[in-house]
N, C-alpha and C. Protein backbone atom coordinates (compact mmCIF):
# COMPACT_ATOMS: atom_id res chain seq x y z
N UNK A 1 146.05 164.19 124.98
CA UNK A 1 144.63 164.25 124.77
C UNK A 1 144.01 165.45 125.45
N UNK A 2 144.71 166.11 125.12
CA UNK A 2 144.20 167.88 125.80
C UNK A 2 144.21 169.13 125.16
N UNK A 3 143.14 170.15 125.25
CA UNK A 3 143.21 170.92 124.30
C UNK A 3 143.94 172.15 125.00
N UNK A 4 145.00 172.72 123.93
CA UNK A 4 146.09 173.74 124.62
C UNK A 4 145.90 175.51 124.11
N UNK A 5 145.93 176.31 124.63
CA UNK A 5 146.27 177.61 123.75
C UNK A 5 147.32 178.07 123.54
N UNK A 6 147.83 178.32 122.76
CA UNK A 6 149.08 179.43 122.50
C UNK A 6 148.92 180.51 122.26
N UNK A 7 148.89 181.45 123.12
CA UNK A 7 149.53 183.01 122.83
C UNK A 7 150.40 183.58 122.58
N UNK A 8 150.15 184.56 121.32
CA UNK A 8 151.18 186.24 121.20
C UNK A 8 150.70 187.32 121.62
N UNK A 9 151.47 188.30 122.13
CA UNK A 9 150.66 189.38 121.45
C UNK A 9 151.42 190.57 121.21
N UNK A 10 151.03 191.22 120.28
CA UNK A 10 151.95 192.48 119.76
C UNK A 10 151.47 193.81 119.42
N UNK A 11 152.16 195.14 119.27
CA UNK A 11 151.49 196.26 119.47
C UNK A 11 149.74 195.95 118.56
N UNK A 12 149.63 195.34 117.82
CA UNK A 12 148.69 195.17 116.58
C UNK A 12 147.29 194.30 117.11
N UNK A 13 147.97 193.40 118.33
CA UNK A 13 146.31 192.83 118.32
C UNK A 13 146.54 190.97 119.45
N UNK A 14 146.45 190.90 120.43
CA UNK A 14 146.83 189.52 120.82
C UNK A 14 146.29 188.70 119.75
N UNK A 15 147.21 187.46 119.75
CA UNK A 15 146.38 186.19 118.62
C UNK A 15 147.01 185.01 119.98
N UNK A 16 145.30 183.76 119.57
CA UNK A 16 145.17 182.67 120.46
C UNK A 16 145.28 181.84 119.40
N UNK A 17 146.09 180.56 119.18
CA UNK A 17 145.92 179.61 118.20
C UNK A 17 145.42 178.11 119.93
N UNK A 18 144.12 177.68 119.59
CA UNK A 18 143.85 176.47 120.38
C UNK A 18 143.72 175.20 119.60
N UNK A 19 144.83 174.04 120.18
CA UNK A 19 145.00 172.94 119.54
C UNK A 19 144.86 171.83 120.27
N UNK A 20 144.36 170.47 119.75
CA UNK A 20 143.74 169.95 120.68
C UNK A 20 145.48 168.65 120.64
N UNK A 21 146.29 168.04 121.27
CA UNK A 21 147.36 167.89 121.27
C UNK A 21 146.83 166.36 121.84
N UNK A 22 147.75 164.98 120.59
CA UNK A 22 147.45 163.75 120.92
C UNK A 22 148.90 163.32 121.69
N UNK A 23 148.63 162.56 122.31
CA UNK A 23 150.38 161.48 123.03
C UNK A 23 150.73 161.28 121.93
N UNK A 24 152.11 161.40 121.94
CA UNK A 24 152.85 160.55 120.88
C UNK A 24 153.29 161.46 120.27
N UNK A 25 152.70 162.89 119.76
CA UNK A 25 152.83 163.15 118.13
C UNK A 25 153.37 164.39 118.53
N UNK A 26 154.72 165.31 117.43
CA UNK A 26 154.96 166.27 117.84
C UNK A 26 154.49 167.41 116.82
N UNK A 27 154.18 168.92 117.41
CA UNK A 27 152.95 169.87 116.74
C UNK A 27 154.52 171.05 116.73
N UNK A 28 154.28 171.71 115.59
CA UNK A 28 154.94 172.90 115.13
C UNK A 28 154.35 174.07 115.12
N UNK A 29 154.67 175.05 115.75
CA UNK A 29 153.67 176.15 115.52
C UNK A 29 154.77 177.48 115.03
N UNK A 30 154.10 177.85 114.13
CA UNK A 30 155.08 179.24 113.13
C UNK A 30 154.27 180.13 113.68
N UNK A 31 155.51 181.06 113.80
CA UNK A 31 154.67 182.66 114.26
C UNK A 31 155.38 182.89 113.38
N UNK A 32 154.49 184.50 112.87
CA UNK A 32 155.15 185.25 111.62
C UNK A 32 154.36 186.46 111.55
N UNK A 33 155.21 187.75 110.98
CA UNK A 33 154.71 189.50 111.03
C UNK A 33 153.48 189.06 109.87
N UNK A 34 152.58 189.75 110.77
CA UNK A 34 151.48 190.63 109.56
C UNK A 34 151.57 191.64 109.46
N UNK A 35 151.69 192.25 108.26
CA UNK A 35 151.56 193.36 107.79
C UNK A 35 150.58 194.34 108.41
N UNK A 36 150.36 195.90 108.69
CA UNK A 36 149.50 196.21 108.91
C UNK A 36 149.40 197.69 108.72
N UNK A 37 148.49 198.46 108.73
CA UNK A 37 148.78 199.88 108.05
C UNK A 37 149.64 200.80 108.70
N UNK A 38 150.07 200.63 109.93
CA UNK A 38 150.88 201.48 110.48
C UNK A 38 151.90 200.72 111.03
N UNK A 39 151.74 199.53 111.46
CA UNK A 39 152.69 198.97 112.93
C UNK A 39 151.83 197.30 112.26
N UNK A 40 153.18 196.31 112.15
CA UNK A 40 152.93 195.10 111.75
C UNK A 40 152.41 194.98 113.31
N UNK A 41 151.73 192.99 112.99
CA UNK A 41 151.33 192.24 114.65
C UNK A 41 152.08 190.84 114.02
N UNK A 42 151.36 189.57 115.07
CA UNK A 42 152.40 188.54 115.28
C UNK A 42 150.81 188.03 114.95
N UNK A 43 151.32 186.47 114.05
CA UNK A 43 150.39 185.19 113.57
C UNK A 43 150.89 184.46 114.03
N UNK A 44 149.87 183.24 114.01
CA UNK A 44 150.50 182.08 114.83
C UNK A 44 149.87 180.90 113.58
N UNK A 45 150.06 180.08 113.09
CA UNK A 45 149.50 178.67 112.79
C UNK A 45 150.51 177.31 113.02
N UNK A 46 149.28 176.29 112.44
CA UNK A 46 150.31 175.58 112.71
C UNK A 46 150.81 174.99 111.21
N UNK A 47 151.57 173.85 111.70
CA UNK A 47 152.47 173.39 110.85
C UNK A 47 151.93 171.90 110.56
N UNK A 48 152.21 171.44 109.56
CA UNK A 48 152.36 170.01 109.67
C UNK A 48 153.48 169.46 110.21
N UNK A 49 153.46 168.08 110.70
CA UNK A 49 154.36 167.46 111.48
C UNK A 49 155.31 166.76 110.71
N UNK A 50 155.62 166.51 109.48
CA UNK A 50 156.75 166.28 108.69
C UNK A 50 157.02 167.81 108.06
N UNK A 51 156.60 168.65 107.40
CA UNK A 51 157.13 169.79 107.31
C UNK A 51 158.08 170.98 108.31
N UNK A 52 157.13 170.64 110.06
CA UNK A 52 157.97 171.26 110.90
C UNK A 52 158.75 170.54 110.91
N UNK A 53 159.40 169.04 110.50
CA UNK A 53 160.49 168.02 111.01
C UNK A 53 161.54 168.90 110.06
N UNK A 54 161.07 168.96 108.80
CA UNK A 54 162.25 169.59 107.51
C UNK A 54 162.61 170.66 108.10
N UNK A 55 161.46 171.90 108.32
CA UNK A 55 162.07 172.86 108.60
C UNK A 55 162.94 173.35 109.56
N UNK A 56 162.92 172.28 110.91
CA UNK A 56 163.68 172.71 111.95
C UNK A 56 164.84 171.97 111.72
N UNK A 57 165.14 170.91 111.04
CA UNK A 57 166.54 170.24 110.58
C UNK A 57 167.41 170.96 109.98
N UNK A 58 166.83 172.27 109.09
CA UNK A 58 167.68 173.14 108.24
C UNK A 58 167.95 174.17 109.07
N UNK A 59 167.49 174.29 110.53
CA UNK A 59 168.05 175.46 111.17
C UNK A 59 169.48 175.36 112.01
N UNK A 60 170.27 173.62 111.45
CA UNK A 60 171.66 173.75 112.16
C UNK A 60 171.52 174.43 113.63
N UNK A 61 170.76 174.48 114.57
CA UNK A 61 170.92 174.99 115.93
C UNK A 61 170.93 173.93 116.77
N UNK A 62 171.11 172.19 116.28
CA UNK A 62 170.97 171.30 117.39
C UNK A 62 172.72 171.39 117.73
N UNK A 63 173.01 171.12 118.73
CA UNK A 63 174.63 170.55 118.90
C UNK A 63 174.80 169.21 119.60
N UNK A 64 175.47 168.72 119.45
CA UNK A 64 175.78 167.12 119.75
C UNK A 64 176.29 166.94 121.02
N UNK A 65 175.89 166.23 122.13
CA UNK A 65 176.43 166.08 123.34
C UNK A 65 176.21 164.44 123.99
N UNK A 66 176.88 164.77 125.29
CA UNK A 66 176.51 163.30 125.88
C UNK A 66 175.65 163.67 126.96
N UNK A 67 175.15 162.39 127.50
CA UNK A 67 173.83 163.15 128.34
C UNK A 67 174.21 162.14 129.36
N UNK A 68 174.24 162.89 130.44
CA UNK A 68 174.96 161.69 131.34
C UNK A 68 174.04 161.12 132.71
N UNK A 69 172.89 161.23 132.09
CA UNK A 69 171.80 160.46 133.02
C UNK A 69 171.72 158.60 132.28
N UNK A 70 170.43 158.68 132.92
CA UNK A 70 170.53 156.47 132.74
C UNK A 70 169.73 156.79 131.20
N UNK A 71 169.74 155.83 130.84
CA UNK A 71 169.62 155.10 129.55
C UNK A 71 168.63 154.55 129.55
């Protein structure tokens, strides 16, 4: 129940995305190049929370382990 900022910033221009973040729920945020007439910069939005679920499942980067704290 708190409102958060996220920063980039790149030769092109800092960007602030502020989100207000509930318990419970998990938030995706995409950064991505903008185009720009000489020298791209960095975007930020967000995602929906079943779309970031798809998209980070297709990035194969989790690996499987045991976790050897309590239960």
């Amino acid at each position: 129940g708190k409102t958060h900022k996220v920063d980039t910033e790149s030769e092109f221009s800092p960007n602030t995305l502020e989100m207000f973040f509930e318990a419970g729920r998990n938030y995706f945020i995409r950064q991505f190049i903008k185009l720009g007439v000489f020298v791209g910069g960095a975007g930020l939005e967000e995602i929906p929370e079943e779309q970031g679920k798809k998209d980070v499942s297709k990035l194969e980067m989790a690996k499987p382990g045991k976790c050897s704290g309590p239960r």
